[in-house]
Protein backbone atom coordinates (compact mmCIF):
# COMPACT_ATOMS: atom_id res chain seq x y z
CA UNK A 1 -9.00 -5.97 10.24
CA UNK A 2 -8.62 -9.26 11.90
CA UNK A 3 -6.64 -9.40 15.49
CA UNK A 4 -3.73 -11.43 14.08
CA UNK A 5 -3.25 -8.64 11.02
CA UNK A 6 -3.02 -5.65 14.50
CA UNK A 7 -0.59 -8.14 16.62
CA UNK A 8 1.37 -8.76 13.67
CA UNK A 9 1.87 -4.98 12.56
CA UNK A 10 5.58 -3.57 12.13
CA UNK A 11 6.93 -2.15 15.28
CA UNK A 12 7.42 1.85 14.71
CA UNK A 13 7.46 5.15 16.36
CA UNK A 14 6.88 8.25 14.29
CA UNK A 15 9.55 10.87 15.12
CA UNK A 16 9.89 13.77 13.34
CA UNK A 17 8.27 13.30 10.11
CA UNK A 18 9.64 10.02 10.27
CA UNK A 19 8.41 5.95 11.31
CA UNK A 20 12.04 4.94 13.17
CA UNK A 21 12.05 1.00 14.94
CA UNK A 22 12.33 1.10 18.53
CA UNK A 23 16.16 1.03 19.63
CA UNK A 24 14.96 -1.59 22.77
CA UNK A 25 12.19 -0.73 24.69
CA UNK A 26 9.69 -4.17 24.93
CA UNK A 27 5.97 -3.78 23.36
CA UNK A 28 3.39 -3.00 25.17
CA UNK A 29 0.65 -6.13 24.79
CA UNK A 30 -3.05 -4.37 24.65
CA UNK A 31 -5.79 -7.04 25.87
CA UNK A 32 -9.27 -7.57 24.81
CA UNK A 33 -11.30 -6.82 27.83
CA UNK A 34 -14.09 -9.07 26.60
CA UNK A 35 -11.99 -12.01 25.63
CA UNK A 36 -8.92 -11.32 28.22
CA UNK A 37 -6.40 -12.27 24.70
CA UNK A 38 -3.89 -10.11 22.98
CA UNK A 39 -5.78 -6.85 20.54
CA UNK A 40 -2.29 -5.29 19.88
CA UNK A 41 0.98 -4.50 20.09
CA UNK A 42 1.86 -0.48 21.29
CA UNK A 43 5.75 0.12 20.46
CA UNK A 44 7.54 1.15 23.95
CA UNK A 45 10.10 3.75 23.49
CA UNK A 46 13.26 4.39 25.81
CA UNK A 47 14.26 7.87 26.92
CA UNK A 48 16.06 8.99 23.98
CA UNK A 49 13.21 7.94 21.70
CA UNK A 50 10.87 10.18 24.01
CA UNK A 51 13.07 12.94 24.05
CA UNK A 52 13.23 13.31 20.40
CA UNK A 53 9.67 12.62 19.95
CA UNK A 54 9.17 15.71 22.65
CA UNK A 55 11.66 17.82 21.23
CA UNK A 56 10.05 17.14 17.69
CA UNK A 57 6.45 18.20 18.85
CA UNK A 58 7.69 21.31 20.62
CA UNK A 59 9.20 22.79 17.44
CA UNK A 60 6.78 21.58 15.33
CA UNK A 61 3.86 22.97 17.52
CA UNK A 62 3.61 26.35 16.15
CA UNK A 63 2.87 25.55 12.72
CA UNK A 64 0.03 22.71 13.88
CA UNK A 65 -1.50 25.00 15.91
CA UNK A 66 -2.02 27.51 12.60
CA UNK A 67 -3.42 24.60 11.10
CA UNK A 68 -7.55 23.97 10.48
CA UNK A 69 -8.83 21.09 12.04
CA UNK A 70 -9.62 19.61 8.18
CA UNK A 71 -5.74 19.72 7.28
CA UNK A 72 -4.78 18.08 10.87
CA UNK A 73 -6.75 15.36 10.23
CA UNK A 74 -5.51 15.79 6.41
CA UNK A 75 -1.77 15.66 8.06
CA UNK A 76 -2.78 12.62 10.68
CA UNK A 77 -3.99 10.23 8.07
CA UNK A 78 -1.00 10.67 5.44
CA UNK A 79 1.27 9.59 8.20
CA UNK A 80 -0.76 6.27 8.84
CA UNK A 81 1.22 3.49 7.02
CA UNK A 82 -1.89 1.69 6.49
């Protein structure tokens, strides 16, 4: 994966089962430390997006933590849109 291909990424949060676009919060830029240039983009989220994406983990917390390590990682990689 080339550095262009991770800058030029869609911009998503996953909420709830769910990738949503950020309602306005500005990306976060990740730098290289060896080059000092642009790696990626992190989306930023604004308050409401946090407090759905807490409120989401809370009630889905009991059920993960019944889970095996196998089908979290199982779980982790089908949301990857990549």
């Amino acid at each position: 994966m080339s550095d262009e291909s991770l800058l030029e990424r869609p911009r998503s949060l996953f909420i709830e089962g769910e990738w949503r676009a950020p309602a306005a919060a500005d990306p976060i830029i990740v730098l290289d430390p060896s080059k000092g240039a642009p790696l990626t983009r992190l989306d930023g989220a604004g308050a409401a997006e946090v407090e759905a994406a807490v409120t989401a983990a809370c009630a889905a917390f009991p059920a993960w933590r019944r889970l095996s390590g196998r089908e979290r990682g199982r779980c982790s990689s089908d949301a990857l849109p990549w």
